[in-house]
N, C-alpha and C. Protein backbone atom coordinates (compact mmCIF):
# COMPACT_ATOMS: atom_id res chain seq x y z
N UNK A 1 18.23 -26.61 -35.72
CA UNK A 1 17.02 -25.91 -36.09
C UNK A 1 15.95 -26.07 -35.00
N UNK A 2 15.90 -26.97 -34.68
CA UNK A 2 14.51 -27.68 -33.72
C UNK A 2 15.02 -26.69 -32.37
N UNK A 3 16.61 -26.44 -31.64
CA UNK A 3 16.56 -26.17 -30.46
C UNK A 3 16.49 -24.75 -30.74
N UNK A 4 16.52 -24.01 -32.02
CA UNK A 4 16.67 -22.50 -32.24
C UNK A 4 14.91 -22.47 -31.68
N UNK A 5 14.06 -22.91 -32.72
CA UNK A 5 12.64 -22.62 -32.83
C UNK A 5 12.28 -23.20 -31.05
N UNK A 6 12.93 -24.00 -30.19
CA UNK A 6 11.91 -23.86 -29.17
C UNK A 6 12.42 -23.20 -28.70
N UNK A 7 13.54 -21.65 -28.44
CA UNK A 7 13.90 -20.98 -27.74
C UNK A 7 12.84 -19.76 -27.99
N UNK A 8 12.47 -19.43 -29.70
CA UNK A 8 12.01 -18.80 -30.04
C UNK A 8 10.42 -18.86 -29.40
N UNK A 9 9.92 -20.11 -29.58
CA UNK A 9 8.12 -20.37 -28.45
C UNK A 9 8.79 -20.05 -26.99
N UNK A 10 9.75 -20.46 -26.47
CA UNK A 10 9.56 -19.93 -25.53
C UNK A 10 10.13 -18.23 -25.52
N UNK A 11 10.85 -17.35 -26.56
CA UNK A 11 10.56 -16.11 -25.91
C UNK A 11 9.41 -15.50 -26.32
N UNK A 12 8.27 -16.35 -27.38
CA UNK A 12 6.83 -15.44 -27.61
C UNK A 12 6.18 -15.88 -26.60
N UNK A 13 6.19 -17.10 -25.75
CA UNK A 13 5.63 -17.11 -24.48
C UNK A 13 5.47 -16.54 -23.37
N UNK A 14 6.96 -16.26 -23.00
CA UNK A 14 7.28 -15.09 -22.30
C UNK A 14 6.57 -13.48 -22.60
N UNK A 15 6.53 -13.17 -24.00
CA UNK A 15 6.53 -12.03 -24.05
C UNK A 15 4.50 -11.86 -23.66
N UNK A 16 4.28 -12.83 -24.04
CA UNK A 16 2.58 -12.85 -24.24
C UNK A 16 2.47 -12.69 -22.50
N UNK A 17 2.51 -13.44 -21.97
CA UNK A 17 2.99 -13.11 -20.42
C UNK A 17 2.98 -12.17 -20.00
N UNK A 18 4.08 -11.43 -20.35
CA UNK A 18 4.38 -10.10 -19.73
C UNK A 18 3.01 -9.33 -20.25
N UNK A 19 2.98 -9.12 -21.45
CA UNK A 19 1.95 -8.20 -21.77
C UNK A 19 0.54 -8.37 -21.06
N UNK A 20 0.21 -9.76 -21.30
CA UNK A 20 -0.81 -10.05 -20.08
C UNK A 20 -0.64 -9.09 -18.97
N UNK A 21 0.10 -9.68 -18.18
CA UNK A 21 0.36 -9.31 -17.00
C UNK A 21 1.30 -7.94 -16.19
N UNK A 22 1.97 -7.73 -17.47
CA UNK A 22 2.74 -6.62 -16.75
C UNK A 22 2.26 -4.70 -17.93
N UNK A 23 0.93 -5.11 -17.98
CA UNK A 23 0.68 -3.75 -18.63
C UNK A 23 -0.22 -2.80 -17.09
N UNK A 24 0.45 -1.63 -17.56
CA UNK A 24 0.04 -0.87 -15.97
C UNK A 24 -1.01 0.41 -16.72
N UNK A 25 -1.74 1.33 -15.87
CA UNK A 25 -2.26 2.54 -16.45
C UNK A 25 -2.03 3.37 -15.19
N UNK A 26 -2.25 4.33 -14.90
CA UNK A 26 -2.20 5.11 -14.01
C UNK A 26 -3.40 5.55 -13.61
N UNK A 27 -3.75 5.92 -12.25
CA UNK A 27 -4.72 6.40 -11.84
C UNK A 27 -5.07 7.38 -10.65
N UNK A 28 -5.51 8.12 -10.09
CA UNK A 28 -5.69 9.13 -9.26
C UNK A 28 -5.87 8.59 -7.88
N UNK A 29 -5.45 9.43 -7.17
CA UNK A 29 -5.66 8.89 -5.52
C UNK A 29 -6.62 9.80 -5.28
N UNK A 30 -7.59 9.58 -4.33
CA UNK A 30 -8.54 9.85 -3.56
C UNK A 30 -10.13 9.47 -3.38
N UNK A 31 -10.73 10.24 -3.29
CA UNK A 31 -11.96 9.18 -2.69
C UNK A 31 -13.00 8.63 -3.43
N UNK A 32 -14.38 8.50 -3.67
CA UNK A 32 -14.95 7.75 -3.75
C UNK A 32 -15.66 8.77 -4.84
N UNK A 33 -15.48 8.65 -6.15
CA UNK A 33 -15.54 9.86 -6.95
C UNK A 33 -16.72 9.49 -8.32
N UNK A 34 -16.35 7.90 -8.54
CA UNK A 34 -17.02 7.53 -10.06
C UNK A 34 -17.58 6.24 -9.52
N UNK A 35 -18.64 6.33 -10.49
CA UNK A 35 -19.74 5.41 -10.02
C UNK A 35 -19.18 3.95 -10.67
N UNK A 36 -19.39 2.99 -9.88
CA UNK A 36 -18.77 1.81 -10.34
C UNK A 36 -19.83 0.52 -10.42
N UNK A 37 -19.10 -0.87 -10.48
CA UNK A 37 -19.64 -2.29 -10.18
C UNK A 37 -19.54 -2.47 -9.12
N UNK A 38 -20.39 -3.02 -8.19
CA UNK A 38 -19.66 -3.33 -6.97
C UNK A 38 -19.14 -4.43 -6.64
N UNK A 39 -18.95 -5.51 -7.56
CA UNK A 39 -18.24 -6.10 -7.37
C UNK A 39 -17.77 -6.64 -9.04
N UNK A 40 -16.36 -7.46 -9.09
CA UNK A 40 -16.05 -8.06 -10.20
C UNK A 40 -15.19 -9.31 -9.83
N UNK A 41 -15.98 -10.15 -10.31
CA UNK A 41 -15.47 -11.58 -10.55
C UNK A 41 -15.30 -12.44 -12.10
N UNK A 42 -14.42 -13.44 -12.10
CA UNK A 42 -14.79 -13.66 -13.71
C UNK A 42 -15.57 -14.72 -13.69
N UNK A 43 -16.23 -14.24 -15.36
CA UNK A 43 -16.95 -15.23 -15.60
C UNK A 43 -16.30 -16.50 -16.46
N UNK A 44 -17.40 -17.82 -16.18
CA UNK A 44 -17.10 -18.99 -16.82
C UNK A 44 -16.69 -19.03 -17.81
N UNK A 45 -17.47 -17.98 -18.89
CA UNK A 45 -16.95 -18.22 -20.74
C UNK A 45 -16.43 -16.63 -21.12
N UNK A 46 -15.13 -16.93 -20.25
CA UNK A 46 -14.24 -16.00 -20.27
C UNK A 46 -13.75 -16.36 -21.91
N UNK A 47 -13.22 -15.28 -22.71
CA UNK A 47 -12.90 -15.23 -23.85
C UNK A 47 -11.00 -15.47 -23.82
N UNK A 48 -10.84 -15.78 -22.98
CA UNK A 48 -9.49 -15.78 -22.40
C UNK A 48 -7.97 -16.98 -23.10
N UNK A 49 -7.32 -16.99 -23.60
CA UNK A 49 -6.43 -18.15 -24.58
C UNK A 49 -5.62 -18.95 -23.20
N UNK A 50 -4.58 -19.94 -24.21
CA UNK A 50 -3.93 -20.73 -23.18
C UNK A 50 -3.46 -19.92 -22.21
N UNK A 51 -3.05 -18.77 -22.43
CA UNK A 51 -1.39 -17.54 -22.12
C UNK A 51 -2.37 -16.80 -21.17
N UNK A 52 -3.44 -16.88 -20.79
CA UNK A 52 -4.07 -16.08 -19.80
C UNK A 52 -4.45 -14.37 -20.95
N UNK A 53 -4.56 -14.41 -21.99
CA UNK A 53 -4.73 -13.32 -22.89
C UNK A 53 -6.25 -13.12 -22.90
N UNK A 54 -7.05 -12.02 -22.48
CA UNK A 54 -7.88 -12.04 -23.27
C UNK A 54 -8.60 -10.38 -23.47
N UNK A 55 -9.33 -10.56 -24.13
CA UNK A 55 -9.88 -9.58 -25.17
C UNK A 55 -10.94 -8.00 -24.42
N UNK A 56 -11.61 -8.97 -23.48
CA UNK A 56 -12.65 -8.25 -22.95
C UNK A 56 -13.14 -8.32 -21.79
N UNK A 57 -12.64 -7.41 -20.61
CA UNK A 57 -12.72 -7.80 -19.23
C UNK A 57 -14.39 -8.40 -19.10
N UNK A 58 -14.35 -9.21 -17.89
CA UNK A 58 -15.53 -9.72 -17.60
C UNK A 58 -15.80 -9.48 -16.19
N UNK A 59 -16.93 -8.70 -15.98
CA UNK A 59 -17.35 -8.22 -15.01
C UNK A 59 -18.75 -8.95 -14.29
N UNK A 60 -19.00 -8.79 -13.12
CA UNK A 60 -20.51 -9.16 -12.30
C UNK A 60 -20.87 -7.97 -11.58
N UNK A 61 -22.32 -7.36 -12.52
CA UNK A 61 -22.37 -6.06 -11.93
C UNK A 61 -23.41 -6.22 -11.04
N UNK A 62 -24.08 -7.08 -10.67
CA UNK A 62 -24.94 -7.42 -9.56
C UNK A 62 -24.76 -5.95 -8.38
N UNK A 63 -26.49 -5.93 -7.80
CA UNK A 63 -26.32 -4.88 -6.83
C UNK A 63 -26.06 -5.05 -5.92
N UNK A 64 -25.62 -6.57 -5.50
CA UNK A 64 -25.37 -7.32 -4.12
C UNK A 64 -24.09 -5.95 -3.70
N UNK A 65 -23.88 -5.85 -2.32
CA UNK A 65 -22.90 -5.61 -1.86
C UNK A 65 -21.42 -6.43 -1.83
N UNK A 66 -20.56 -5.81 -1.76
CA UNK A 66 -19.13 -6.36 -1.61
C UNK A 66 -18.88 -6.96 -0.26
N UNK A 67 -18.28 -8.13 0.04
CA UNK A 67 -18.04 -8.60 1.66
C UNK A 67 -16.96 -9.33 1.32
N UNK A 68 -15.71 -9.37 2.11
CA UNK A 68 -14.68 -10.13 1.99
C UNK A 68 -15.23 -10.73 3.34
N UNK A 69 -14.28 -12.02 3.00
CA UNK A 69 -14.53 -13.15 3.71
C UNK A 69 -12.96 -13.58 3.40
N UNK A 70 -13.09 -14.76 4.30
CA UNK A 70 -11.66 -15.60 4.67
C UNK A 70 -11.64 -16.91 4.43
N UNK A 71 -10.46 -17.56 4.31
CA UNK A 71 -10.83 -19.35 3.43
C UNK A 71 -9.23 -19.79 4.25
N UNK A 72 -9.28 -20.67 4.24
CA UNK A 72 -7.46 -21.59 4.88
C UNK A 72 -7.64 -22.34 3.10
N UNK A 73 -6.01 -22.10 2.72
CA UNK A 73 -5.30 -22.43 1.53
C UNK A 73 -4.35 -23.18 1.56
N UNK A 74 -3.37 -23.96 0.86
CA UNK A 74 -2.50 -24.25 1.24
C UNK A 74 -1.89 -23.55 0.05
N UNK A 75 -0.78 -22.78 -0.08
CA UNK A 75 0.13 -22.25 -0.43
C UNK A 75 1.85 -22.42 -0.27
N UNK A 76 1.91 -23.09 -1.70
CA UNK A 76 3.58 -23.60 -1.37
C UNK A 76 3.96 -24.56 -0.56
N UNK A 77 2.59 -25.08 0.01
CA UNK A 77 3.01 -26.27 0.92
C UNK A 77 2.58 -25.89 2.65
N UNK A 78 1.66 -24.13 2.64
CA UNK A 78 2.18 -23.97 4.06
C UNK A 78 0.35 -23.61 4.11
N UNK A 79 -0.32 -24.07 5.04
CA UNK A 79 -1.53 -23.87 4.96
C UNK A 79 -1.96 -22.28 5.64
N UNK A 80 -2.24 -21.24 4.86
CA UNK A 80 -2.15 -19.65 4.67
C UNK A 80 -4.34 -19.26 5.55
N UNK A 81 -4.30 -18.16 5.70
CA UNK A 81 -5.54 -17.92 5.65
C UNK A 81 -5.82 -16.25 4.98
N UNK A 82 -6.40 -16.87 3.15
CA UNK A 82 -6.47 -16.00 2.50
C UNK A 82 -7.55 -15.07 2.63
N UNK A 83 -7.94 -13.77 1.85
CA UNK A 83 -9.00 -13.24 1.55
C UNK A 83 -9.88 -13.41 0.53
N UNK A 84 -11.04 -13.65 0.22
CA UNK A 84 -11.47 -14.27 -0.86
C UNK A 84 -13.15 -12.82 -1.12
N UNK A 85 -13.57 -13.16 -2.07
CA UNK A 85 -15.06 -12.15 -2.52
C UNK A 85 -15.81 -13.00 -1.95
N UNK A 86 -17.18 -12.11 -1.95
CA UNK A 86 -18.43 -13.04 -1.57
C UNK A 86 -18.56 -13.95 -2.28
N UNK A 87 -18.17 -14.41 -3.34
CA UNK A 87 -18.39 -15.91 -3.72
C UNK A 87 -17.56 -16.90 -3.48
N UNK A 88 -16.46 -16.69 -2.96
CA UNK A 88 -15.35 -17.61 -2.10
C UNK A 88 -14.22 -17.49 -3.17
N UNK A 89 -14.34 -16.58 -4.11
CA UNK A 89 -13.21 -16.53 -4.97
C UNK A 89 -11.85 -15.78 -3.95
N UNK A 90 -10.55 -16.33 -4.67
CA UNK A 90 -9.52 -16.21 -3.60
C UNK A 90 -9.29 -14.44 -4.56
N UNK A 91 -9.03 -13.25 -3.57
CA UNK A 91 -8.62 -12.18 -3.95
C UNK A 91 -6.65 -12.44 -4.04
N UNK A 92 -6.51 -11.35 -4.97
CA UNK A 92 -4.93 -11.46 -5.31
C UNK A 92 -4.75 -10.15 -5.24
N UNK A 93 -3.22 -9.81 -5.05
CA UNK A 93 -2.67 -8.49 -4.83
C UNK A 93 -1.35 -8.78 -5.69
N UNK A 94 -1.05 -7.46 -6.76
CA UNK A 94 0.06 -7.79 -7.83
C UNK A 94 1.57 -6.74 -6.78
N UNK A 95 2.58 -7.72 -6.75
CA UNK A 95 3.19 -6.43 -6.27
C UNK A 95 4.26 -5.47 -7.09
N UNK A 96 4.14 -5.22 -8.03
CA UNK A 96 4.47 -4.22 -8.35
C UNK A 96 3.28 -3.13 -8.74
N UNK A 97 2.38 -3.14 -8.19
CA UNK A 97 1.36 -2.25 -8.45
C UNK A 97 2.06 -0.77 -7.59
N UNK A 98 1.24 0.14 -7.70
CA UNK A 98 1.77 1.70 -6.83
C UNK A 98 0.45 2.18 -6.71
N UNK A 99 1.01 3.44 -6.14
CA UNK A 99 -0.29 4.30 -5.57
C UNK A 99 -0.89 5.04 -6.78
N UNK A 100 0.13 4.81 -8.13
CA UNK A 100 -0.62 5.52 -9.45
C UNK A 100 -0.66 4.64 -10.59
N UNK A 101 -0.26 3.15 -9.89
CA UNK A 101 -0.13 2.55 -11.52
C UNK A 101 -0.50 1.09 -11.19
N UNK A 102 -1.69 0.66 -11.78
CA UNK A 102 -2.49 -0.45 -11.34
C UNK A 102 -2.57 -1.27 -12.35
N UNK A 103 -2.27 -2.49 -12.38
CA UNK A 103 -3.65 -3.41 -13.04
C UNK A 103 -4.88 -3.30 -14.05
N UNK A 104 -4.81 -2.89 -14.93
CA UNK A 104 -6.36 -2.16 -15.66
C UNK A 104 -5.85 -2.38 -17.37
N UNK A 105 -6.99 -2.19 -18.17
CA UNK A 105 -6.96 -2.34 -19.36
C UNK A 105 -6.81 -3.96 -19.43
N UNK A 106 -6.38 -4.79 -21.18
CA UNK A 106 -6.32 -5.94 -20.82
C UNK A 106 -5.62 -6.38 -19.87
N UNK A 107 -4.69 -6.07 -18.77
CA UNK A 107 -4.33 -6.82 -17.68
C UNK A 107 -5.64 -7.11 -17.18
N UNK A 108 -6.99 -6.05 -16.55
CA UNK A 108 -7.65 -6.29 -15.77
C UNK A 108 -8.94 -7.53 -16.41
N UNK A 109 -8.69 -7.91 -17.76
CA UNK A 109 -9.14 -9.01 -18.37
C UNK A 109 -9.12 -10.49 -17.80
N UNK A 110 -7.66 -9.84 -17.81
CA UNK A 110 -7.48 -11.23 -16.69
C UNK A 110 -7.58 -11.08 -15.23
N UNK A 111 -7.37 -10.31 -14.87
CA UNK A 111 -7.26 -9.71 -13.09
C UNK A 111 -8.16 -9.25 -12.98
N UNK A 112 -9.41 -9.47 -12.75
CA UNK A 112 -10.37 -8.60 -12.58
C UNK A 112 -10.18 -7.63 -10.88
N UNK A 113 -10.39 -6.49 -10.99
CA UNK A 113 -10.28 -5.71 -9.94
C UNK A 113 -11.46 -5.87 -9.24
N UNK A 114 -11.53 -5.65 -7.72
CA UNK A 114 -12.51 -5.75 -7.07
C UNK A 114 -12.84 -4.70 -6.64
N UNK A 115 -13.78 -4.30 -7.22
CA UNK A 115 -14.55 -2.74 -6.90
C UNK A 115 -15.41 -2.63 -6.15
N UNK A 116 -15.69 -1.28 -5.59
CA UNK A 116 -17.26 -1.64 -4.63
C UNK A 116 -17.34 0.13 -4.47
N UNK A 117 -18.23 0.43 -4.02
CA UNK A 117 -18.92 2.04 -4.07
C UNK A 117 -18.11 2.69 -2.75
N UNK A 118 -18.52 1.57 -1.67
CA UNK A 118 -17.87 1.90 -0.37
C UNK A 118 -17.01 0.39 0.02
N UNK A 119 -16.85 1.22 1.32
CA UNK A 119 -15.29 0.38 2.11
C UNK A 119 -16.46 -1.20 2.59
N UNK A 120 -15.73 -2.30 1.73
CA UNK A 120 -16.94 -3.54 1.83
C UNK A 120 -16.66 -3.81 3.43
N UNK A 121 -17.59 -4.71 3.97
CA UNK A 121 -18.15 -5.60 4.98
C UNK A 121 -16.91 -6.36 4.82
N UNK A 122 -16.38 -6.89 6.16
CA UNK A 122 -15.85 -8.45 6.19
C UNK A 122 -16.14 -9.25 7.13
N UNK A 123 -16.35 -10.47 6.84
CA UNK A 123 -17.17 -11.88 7.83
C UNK A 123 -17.03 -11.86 8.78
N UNK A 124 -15.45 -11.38 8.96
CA UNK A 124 -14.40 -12.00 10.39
C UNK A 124 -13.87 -10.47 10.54
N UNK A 125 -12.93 -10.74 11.70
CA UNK A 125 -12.42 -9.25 12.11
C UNK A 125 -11.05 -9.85 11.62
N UNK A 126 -10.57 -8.56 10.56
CA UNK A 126 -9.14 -8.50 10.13
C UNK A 126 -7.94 -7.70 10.46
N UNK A 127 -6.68 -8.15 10.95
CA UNK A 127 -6.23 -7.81 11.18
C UNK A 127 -5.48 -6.53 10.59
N UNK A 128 -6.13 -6.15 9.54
CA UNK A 128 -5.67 -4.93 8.51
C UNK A 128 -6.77 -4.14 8.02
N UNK A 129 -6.50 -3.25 7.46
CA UNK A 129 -7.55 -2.49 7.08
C UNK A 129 -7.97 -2.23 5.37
N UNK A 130 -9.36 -2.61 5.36
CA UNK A 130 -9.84 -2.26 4.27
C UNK A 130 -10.11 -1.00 3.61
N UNK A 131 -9.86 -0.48 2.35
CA UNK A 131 -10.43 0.95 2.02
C UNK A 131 -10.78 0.77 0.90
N UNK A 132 -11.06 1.94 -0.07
CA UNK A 132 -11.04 2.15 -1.32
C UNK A 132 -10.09 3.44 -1.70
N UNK A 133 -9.84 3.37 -2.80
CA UNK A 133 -8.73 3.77 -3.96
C UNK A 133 -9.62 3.99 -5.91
N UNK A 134 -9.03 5.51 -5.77
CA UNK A 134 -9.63 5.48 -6.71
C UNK A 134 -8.82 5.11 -7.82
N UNK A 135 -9.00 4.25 -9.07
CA UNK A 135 -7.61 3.89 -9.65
C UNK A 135 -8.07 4.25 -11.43
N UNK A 136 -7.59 3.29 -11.95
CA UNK A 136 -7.72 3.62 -13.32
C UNK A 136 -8.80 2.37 -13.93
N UNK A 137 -9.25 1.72 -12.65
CA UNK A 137 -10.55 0.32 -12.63
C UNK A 137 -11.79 0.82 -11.99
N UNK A 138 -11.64 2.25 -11.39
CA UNK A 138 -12.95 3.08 -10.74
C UNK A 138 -12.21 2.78 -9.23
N UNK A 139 -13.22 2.38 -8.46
CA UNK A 139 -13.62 2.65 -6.73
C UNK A 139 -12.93 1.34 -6.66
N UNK A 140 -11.83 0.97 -6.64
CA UNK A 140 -11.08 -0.53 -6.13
C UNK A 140 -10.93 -0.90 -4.53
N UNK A 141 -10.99 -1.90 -4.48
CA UNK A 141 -10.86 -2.41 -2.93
C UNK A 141 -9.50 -2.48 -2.74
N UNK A 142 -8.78 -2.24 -1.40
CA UNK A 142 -7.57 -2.16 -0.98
C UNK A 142 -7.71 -2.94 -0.05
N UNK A 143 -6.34 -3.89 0.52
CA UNK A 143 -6.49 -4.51 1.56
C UNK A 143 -5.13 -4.25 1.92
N UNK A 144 -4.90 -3.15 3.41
CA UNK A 144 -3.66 -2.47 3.88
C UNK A 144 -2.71 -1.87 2.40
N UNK A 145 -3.65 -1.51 1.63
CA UNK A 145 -3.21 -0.26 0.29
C UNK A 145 -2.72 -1.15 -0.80
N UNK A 146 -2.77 -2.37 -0.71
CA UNK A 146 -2.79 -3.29 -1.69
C UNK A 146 -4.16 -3.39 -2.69
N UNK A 147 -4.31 -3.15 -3.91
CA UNK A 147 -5.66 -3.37 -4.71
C UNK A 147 -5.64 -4.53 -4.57
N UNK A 148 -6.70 -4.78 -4.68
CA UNK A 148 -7.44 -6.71 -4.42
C UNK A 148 -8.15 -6.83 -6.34
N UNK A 149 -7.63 -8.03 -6.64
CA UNK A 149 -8.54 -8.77 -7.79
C UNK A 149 -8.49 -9.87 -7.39
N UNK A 150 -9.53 -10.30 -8.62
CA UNK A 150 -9.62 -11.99 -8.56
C UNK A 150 -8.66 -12.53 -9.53
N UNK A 151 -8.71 -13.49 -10.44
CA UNK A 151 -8.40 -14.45 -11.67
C UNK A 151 -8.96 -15.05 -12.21
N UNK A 152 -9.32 -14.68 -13.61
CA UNK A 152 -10.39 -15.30 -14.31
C UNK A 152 -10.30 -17.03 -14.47
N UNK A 153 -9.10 -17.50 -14.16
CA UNK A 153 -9.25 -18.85 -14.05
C UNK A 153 -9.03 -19.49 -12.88
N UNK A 154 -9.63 -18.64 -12.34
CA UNK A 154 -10.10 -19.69 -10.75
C UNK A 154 -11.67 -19.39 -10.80
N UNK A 155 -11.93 -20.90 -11.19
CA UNK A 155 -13.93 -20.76 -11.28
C UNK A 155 -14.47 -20.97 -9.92
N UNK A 156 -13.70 -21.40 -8.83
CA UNK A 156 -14.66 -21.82 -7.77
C UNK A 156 -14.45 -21.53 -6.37
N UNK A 157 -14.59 -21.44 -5.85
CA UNK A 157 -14.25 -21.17 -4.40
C UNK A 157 -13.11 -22.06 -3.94
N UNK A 158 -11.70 -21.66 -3.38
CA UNK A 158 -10.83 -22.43 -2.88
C UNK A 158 -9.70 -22.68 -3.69
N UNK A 159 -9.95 -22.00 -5.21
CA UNK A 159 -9.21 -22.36 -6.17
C UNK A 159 -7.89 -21.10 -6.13
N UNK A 160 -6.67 -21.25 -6.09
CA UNK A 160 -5.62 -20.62 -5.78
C UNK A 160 -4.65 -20.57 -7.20
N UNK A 161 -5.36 -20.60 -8.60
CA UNK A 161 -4.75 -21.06 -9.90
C UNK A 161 -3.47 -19.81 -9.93
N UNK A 162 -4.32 -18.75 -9.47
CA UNK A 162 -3.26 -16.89 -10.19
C UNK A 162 -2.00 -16.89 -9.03
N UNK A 163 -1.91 -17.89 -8.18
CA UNK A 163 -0.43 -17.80 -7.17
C UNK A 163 0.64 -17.57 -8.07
N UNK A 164 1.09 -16.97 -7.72
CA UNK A 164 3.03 -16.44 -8.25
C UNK A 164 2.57 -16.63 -10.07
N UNK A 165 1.84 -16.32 -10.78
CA UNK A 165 2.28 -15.93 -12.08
C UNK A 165 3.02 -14.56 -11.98
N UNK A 166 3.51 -15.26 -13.28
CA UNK A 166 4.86 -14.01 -13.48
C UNK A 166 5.35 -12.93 -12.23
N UNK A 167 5.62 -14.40 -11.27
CA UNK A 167 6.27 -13.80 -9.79
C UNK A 167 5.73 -12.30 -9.61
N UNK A 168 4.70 -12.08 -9.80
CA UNK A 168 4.15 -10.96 -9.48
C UNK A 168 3.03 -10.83 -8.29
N UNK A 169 2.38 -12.38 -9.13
CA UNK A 169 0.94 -12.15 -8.72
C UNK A 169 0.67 -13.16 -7.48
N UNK A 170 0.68 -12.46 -5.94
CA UNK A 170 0.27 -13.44 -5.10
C UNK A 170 -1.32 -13.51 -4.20
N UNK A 171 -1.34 -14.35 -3.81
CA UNK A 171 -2.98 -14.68 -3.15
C UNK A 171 -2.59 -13.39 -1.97
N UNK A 172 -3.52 -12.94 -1.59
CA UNK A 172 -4.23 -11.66 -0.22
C UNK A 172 -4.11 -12.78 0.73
N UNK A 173 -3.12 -12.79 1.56
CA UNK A 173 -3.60 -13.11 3.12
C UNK A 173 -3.84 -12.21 4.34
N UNK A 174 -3.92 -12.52 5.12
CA UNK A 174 -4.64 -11.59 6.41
C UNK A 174 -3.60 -11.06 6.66
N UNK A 175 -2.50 -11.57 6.88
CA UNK A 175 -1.30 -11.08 7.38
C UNK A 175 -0.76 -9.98 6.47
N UNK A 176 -0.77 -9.95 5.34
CA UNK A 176 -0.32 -8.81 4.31
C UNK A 176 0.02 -7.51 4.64
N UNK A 177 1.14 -7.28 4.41
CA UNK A 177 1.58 -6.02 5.33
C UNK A 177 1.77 -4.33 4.33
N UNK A 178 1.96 -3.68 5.01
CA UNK A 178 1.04 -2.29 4.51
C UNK A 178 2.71 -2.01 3.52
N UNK A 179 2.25 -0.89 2.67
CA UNK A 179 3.19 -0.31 1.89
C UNK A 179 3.73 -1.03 0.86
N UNK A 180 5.24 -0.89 0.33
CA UNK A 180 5.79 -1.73 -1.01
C UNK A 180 6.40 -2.64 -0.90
N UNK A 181 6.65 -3.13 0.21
CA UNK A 181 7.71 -4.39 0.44
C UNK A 181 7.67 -5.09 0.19
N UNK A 182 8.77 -5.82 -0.50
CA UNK A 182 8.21 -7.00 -1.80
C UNK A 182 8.42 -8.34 -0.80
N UNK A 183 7.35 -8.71 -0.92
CA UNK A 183 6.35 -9.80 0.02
C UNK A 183 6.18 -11.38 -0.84
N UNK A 184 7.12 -11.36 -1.87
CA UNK A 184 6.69 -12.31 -3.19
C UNK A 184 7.53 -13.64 -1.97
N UNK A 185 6.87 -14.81 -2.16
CA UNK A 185 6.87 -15.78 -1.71
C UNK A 185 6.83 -16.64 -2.46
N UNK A 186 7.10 -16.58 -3.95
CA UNK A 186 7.06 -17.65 -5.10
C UNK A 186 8.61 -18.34 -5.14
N UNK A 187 9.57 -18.47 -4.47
CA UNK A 187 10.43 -19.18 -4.51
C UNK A 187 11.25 -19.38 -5.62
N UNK A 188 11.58 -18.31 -6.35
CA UNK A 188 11.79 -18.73 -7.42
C UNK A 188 10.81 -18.09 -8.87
N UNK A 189 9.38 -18.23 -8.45
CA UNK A 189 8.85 -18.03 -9.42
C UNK A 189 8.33 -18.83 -10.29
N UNK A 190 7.78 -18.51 -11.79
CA UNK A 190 7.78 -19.62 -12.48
C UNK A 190 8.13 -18.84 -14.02
């Protein structure tokens, strides 16, 4: 009985997971069309459960401008140099995202998308190119056609918590290369 019921927590674990994380919407390509936030990060008293679930995206609609910036991480053991928001939060790129099917609704609860009006500022000169994308989250930031979010449970600058969930979700580094090539570096996964 005992080994039936923990197979069973672990497939409602799993499934809470996926839904988290693997719900998509579709959205339109082209330019700079609907008025947005210009930026989104999460907040502290995120409404969010153990399972990364939560209820009601959390946004920072501040009129500050958008600026990516750069941070050294260690990742998997290998010290990386990620992309992070103006508040030093580390940006993430999901890869199974597409050119019509993003991240948004409660996924973006937890993923907050990083939006901005125009193509943001960055600190340093990057070896890739920034744009915007219009998606089903408004005016999203792209980094080499990858959408950029954050993770509502990384509160601070430097914090790398959203690496390889549900082998999807990895940190933005500089190096990040253009198009669909699955780039997942979770080893396995978790």
């Amino acid at each position: 009985m005992i080994k039936r019921s923990i197979w069973v927590v672990l497939g409602l674990i799993l499934a809470i997971i996926l839904v988290a994380c693997g719900n998509t919407s579709t959205g339109t390509s082209g330019g700079n069309t609907s008025p947005s936030p210009t930026a989104t990060t999460a907040s502290s008293s995120s409404s969010c459960g153990k399972y990364n679930v939560c209820t009601t995206p959390t946004a920072n609609t501040s009129g500050s401008s958008v600026s990516i910036k750069t941070a050294t991480a260690t990742i998997n053991g290998t010290s990386m140099t990620i992309l992070t928001n103006t508040q030093g939060l580390t940006l993430y790129y999901r890869t199974s995202d597409t050119a019509s099917s993003v991240c948004s609704g409660s996924c973006a609860s937890v993923w907050p998308p990083l939006l901005s009006t125009s193509i943001p500022a960055s600190s340093t000169s990057l070896p890739g190119k920034l744009s915007i994308q219009t998606t089903a989250n408004g005016s999203q930031v792209e980094y080499n056609g990858h959408p950029l979010y954050t993770y509502a449970h990384d509160s601070a600058a430097g914090q790398t918590n959203g690496e390889c969930i549900g082998s999807i979700w990895l940190a933005a580094t500089t190096n990040l290369a253009s198009g669909n090539a699955n780039q997942n570096t979770c080893g396995g996964g978790y």
